[in-house]
N, C-alpha and C. Protein backbone atom coordinates (compact mmCIF):
# COMPACT_ATOMS: atom_id res chain seq x y z
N UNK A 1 76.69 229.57 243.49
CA UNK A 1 78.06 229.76 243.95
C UNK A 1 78.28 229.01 245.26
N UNK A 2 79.67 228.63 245.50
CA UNK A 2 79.81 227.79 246.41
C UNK A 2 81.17 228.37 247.24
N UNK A 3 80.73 229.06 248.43
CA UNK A 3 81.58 230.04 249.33
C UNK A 3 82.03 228.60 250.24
N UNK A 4 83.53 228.77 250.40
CA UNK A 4 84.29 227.62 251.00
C UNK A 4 85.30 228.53 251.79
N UNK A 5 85.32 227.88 253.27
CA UNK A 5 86.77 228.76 253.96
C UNK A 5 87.33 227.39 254.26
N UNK A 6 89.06 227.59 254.43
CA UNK A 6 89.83 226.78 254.55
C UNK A 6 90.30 227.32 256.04
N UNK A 7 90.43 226.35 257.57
CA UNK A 7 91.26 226.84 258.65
C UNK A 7 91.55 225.25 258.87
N UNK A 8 92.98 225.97 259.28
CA UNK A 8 93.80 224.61 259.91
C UNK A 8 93.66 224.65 261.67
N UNK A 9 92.96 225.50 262.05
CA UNK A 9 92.70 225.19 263.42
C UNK A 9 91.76 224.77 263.80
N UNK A 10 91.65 223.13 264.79
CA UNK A 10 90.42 222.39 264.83
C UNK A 10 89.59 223.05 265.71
N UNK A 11 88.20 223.14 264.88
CA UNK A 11 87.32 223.79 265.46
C UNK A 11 86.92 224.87 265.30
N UNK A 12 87.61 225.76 264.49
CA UNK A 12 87.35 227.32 263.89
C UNK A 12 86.32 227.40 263.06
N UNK A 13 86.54 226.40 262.00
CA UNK A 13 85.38 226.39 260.93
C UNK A 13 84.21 226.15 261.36
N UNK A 14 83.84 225.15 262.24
CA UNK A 14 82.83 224.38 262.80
C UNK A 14 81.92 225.50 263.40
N UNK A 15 82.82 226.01 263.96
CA UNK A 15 82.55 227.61 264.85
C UNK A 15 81.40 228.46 263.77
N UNK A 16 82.75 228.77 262.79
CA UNK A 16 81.60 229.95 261.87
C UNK A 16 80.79 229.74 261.25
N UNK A 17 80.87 228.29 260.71
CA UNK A 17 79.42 228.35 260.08
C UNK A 17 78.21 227.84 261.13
N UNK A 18 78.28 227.55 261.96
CA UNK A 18 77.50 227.33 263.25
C UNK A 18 77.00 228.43 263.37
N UNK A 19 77.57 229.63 263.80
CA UNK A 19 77.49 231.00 264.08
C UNK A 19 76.94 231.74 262.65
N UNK A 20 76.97 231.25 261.67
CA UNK A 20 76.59 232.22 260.59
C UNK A 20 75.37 231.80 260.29
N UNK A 21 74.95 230.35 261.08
CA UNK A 21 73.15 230.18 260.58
C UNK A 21 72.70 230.76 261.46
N UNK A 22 73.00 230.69 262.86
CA UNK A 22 72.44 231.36 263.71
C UNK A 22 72.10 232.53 263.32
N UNK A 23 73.63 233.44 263.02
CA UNK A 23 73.25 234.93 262.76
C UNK A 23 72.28 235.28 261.74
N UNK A 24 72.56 234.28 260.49
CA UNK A 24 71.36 234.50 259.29
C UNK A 24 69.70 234.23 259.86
N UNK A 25 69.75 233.13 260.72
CA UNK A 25 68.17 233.13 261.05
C UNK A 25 67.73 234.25 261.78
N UNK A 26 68.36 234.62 263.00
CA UNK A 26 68.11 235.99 263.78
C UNK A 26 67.84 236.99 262.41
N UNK A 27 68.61 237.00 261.35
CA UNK A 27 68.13 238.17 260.62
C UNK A 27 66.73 238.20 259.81
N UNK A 28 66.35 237.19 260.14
CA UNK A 28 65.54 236.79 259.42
C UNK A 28 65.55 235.77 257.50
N UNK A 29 66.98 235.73 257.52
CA UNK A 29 67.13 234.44 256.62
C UNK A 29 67.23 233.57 256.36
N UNK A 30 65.83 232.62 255.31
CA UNK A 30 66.09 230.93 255.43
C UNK A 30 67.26 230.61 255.48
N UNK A 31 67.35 229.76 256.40
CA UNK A 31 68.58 228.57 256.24
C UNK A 31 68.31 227.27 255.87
N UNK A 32 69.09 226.52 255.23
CA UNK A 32 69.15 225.01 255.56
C UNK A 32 70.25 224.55 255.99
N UNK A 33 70.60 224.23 257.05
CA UNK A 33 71.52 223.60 257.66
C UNK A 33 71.97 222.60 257.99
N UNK A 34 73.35 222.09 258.00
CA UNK A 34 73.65 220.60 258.54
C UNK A 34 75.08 220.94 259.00
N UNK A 35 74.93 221.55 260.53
CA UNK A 35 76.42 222.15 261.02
C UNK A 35 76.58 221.17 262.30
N UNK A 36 77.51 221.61 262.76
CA UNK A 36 78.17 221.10 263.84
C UNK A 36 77.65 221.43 265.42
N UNK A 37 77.04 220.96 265.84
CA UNK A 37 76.39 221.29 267.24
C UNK A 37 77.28 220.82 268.48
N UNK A 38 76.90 221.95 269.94
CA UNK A 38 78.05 221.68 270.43
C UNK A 38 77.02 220.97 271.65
N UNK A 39 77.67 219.66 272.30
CA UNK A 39 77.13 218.96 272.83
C UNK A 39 78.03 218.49 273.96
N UNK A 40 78.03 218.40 275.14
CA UNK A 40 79.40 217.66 275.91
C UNK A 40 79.36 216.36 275.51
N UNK A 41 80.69 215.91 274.94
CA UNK A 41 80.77 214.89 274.54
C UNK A 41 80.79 213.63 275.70
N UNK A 42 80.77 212.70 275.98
CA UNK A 42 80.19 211.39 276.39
C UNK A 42 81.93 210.28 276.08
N UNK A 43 82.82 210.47 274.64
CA UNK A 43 83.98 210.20 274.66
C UNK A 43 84.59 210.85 273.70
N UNK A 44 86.12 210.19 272.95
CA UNK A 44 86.72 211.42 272.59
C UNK A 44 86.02 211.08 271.05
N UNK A 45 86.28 212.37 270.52
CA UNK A 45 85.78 212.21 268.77
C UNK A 45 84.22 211.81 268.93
N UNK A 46 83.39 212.14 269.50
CA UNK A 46 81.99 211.94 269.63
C UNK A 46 81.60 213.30 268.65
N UNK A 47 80.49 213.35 267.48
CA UNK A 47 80.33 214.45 266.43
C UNK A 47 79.20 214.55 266.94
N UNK A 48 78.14 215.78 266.49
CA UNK A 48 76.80 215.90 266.59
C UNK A 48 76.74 217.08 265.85
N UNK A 49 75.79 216.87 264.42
CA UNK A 49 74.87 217.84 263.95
C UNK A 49 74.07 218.24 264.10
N UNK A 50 73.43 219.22 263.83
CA UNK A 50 72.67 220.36 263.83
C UNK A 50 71.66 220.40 263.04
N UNK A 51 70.56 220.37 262.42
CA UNK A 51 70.23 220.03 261.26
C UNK A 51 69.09 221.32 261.50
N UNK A 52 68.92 222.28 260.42
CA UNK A 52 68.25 223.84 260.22
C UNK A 52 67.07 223.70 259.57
N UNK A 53 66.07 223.86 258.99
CA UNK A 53 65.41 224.27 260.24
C UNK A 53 64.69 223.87 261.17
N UNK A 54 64.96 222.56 261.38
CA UNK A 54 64.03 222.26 262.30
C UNK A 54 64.47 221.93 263.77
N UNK A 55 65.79 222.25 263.74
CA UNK A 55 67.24 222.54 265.29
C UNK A 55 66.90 221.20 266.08
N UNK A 56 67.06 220.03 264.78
CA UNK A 56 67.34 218.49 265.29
C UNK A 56 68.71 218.30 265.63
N UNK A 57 69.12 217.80 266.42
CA UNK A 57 70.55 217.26 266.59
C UNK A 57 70.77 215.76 266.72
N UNK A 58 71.59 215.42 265.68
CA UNK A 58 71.89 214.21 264.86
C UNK A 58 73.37 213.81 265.63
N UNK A 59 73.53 212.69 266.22
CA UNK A 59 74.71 211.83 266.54
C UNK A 59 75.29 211.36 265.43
N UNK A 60 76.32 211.53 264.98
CA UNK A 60 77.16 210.79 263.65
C UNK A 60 78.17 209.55 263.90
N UNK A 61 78.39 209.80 265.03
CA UNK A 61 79.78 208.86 265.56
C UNK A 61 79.43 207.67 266.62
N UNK A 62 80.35 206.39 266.47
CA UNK A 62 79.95 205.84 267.36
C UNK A 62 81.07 205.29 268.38
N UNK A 63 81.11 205.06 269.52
CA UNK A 63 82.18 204.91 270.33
C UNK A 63 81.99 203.46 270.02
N UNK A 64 83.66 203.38 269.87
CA UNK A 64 84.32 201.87 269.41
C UNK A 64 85.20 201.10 270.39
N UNK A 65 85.59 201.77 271.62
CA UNK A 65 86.00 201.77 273.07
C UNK A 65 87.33 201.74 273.01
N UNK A 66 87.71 201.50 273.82
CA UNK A 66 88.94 201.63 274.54
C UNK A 66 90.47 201.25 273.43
N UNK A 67 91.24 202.23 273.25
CA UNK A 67 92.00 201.83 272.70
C UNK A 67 92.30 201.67 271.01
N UNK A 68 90.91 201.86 270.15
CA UNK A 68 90.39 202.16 269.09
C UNK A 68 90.92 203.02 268.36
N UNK A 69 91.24 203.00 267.25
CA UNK A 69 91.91 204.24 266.59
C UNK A 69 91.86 204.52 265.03
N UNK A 70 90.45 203.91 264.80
CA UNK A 70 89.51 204.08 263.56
C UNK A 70 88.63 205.51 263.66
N UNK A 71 88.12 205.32 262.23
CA UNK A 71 87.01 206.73 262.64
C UNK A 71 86.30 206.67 263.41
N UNK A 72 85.84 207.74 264.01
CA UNK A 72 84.04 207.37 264.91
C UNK A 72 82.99 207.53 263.68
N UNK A 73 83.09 207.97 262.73
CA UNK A 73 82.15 208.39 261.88
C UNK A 73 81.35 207.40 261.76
N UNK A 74 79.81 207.25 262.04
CA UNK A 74 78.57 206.80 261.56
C UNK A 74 78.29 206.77 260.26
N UNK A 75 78.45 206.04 259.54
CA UNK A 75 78.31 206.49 257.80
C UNK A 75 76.76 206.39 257.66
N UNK A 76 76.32 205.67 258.48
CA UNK A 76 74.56 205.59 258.35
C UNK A 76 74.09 206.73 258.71
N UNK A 77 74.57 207.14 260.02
CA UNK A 77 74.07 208.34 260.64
C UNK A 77 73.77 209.22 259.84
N UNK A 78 75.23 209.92 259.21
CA UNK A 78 75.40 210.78 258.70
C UNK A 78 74.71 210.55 257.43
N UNK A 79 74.23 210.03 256.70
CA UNK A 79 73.36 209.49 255.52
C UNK A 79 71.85 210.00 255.78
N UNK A 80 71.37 209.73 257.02
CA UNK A 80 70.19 209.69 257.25
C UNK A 80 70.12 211.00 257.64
N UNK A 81 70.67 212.23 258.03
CA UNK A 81 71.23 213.67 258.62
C UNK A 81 71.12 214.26 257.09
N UNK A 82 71.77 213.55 256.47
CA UNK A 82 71.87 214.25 254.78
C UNK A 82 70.42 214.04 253.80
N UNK A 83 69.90 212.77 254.28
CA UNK A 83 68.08 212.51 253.28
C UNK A 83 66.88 213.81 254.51
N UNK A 84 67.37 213.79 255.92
CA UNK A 84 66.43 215.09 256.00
C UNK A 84 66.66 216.03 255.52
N UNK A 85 68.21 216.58 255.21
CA UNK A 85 68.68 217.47 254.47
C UNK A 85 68.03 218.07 253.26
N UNK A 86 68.11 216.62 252.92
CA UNK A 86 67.63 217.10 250.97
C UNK A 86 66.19 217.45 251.07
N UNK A 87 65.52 217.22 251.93
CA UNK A 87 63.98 217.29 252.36
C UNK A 87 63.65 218.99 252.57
N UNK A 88 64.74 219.59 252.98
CA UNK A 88 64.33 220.66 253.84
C UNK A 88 64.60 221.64 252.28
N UNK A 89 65.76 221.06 251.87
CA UNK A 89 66.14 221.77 250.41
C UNK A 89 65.04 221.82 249.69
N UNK A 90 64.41 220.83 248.84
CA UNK A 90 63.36 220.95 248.55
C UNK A 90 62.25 221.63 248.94
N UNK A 91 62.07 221.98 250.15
CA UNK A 91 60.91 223.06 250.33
C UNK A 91 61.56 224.53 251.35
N UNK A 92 62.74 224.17 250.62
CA UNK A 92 62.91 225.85 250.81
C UNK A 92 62.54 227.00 250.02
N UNK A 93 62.14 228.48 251.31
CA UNK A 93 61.72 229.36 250.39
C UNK A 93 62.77 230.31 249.13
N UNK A 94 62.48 230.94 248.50
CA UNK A 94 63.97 231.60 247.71
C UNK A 94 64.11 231.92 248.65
N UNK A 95 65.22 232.53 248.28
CA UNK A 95 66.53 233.03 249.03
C UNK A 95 67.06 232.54 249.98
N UNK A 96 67.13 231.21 250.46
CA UNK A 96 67.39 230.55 251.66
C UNK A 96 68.98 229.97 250.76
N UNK A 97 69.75 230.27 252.43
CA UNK A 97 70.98 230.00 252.19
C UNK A 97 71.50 228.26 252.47
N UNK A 98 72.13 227.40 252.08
CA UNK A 98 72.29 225.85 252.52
C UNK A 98 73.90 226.40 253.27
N UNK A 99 74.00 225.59 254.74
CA UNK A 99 75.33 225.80 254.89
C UNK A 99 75.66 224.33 255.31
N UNK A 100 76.90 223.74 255.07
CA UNK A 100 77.64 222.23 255.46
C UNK A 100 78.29 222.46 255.96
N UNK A 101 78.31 221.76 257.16
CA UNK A 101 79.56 221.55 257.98
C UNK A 101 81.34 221.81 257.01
N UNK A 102 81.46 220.62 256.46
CA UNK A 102 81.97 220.42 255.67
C UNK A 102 82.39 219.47 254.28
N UNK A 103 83.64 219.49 253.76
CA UNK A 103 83.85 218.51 252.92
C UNK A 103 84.73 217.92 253.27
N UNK A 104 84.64 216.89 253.97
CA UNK A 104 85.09 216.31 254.11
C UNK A 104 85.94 214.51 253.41
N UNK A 105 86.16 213.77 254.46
CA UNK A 105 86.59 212.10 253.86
C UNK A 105 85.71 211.66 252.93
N UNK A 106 84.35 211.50 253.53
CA UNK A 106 82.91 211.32 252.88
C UNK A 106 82.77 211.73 251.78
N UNK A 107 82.77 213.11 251.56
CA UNK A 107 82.71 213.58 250.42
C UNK A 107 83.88 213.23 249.18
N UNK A 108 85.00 213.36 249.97
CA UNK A 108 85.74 213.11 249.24
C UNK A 108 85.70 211.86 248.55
N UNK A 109 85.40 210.64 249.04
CA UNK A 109 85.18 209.37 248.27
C UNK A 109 83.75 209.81 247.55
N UNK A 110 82.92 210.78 247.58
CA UNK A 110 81.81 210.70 246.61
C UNK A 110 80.43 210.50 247.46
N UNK A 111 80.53 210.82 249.01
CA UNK A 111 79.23 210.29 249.70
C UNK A 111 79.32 211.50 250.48
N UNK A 112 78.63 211.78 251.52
CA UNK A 112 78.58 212.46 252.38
C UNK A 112 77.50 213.67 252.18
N UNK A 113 77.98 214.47 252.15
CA UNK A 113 77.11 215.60 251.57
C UNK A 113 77.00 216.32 250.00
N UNK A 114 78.09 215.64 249.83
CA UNK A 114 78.43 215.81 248.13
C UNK A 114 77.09 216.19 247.35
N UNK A 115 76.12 215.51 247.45
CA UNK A 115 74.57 215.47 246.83
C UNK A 115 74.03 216.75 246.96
N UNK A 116 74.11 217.09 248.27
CA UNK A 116 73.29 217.97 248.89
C UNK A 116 73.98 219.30 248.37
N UNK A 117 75.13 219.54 247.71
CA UNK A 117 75.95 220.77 247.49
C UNK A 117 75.27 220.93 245.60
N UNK A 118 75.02 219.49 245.39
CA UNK A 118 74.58 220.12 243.79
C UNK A 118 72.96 220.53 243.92
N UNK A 119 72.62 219.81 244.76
CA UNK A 119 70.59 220.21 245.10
C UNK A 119 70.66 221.60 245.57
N UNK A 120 71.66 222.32 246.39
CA UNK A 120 71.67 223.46 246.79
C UNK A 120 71.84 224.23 245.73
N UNK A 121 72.85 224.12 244.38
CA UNK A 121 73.34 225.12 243.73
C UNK A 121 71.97 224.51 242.55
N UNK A 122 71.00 224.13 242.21
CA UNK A 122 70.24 223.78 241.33
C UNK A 122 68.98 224.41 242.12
N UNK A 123 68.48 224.26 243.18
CA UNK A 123 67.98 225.29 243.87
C UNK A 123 67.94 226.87 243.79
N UNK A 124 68.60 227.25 243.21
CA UNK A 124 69.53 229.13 243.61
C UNK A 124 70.04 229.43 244.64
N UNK A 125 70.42 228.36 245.41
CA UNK A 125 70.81 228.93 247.34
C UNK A 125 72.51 228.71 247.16
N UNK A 126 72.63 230.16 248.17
CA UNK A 126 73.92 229.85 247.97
C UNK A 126 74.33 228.80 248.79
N UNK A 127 75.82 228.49 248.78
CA UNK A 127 75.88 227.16 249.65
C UNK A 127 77.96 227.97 250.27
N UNK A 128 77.30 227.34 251.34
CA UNK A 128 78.49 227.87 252.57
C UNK A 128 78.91 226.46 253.02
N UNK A 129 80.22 226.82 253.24
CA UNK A 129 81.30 225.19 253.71
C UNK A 129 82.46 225.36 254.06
N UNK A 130 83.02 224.42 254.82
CA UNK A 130 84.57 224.46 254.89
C UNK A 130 85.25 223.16 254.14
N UNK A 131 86.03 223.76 253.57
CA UNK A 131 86.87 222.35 253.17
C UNK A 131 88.34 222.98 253.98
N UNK A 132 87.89 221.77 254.67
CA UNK A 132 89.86 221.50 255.68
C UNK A 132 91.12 220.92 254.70
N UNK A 133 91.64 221.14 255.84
CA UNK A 133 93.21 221.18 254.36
C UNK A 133 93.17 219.89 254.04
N UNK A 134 92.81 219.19 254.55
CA UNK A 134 93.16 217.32 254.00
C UNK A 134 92.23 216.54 252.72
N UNK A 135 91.55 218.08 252.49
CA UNK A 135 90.56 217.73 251.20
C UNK A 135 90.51 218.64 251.03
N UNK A 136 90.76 219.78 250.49
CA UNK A 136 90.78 220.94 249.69
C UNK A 136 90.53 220.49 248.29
N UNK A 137 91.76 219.79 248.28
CA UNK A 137 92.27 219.97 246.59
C UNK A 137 91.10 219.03 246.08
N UNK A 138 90.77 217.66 247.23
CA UNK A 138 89.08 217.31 246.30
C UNK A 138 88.36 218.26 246.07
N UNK A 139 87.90 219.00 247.38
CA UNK A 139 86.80 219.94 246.95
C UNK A 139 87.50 220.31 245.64
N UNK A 140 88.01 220.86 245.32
CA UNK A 140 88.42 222.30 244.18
C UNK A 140 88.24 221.37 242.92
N UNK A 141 87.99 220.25 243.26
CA UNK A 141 88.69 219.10 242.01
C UNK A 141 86.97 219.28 241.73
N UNK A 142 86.04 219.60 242.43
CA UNK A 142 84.89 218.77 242.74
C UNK A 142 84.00 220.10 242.14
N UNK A 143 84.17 221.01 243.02
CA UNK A 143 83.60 222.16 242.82
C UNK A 143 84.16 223.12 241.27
N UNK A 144 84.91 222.88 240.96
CA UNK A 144 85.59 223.97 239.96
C UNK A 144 85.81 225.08 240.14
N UNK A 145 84.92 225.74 238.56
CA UNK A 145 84.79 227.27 239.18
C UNK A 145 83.90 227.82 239.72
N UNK A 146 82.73 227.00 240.38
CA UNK A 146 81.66 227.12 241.46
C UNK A 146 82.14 227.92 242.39
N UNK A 147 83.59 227.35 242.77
CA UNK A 147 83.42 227.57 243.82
C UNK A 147 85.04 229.03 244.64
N UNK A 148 84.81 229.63 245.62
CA UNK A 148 85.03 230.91 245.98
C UNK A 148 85.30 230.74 247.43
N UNK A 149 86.76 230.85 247.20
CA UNK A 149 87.11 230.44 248.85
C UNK A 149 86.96 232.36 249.28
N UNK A 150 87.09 231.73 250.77
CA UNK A 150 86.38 233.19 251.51
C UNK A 150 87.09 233.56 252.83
N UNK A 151 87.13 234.96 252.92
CA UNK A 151 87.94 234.93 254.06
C UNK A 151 87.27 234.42 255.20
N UNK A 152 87.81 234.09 256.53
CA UNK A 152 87.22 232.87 257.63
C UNK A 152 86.95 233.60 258.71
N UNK A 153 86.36 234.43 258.52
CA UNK A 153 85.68 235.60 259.35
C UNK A 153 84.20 235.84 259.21
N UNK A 154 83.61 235.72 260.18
CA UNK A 154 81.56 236.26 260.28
C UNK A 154 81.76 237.09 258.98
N UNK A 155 81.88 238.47 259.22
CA UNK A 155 81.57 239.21 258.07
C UNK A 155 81.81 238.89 257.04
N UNK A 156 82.68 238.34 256.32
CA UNK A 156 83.10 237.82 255.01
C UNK A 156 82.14 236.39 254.50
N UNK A 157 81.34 235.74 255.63
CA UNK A 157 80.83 234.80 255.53
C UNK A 157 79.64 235.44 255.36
N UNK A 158 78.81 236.18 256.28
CA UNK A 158 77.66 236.59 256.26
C UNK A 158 77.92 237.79 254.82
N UNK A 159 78.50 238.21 254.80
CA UNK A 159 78.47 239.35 253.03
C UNK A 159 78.13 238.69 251.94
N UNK A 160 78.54 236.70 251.99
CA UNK A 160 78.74 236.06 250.86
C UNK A 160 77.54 235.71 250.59
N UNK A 161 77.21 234.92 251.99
CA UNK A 161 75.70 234.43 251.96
C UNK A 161 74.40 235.25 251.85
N UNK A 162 74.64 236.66 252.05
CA UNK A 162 73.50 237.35 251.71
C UNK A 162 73.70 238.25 250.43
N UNK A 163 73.91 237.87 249.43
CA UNK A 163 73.94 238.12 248.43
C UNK A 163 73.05 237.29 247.91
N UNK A 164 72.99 238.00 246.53
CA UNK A 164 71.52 237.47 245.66
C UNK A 164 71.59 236.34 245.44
N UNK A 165 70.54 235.21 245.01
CA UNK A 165 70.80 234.31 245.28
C UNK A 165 70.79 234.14 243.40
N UNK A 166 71.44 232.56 243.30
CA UNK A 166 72.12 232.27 242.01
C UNK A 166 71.02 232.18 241.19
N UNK A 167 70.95 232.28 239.84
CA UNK A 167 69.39 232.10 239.03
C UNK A 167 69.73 230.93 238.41
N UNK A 168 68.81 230.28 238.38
CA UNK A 168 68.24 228.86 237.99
C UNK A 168 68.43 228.49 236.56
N UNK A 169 68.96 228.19 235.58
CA UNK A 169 68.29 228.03 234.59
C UNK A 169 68.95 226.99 233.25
């Protein structure tokens, strides 16, 4: 199953699932992670992931200077953030939960973390995400009936993710 919250306020989402690996590891539950880490940024739109479990933090973006008004997105970066990814998936223990930042542009053209959401659900882990409003309707296009939008609150996030995990087969 694939638990998705939708917020239109920048930075909310980024927030909870940040906060919900944290809270899951304190409880003692695998994670695999690839969230949003908070870093003082250096310029504007500068990204940095998180990457669970081994609490690497990955630069995605690159400053294009002055006046610029393209993405910052690193498409390499973020590529190479997603192959440790799939690494950690693979030797996770059961019941370990995968959470993504999100679904984003990337995904939406078919790259990004897209991969890593079917290795998670072929795994049994559940998989936690935000899809923001400017790709929803990919995700939903993407996910089907996988997937289970959720209310955008800790508890509703942490209830989803600690549930049994999906069976394999």
């Amino acid at each position: 199953m694939i638990g998705f919250i939708t917020c239109s306020e920048k930075g909310v989402a980024d927030r909870l699932l940040a906060d919900l690996a944290e809270t899951l590891r304190a409880d003692g539950c695998p994670v695999v992670a690839l969230v949003r880490a908070d870093v003082p940024a250096r310029f504007e739109c500068e990204m940095h992931l998180r990457l669970l479990p081994d609490d690497r933090v990955v630069t995605i973006s690159q400053e294009l200077g002055a006046g610029a008004d393209a993405c910052t997105l690193d498409a390499g970066a973020l590529e190479m953030a997603v192959a440790a990814t799939e690494a950690r998936i693979s030797e996770a223990p059961e019941g370990a939960v995968l959470i993504l930042n999100k679904f984003g542009k990337q995904e939406a053209a078919g790259r990004g973390v897209r991969g890593l959401i079917g290795q998670g659900l072929e795994a049994g882990m559940r998989v936690v995400l935000s899809a923001p409003p400017e790709t929803r309707a990919d995700f939903l296009a993407f996910a089907g009936e996988m997937a289970e939008e959720l209310r955008a609150d800790a508890g509703t996030l942490r209830a989803f993710a600690t549930q049994a995990t999906v069976s394999v087969g």
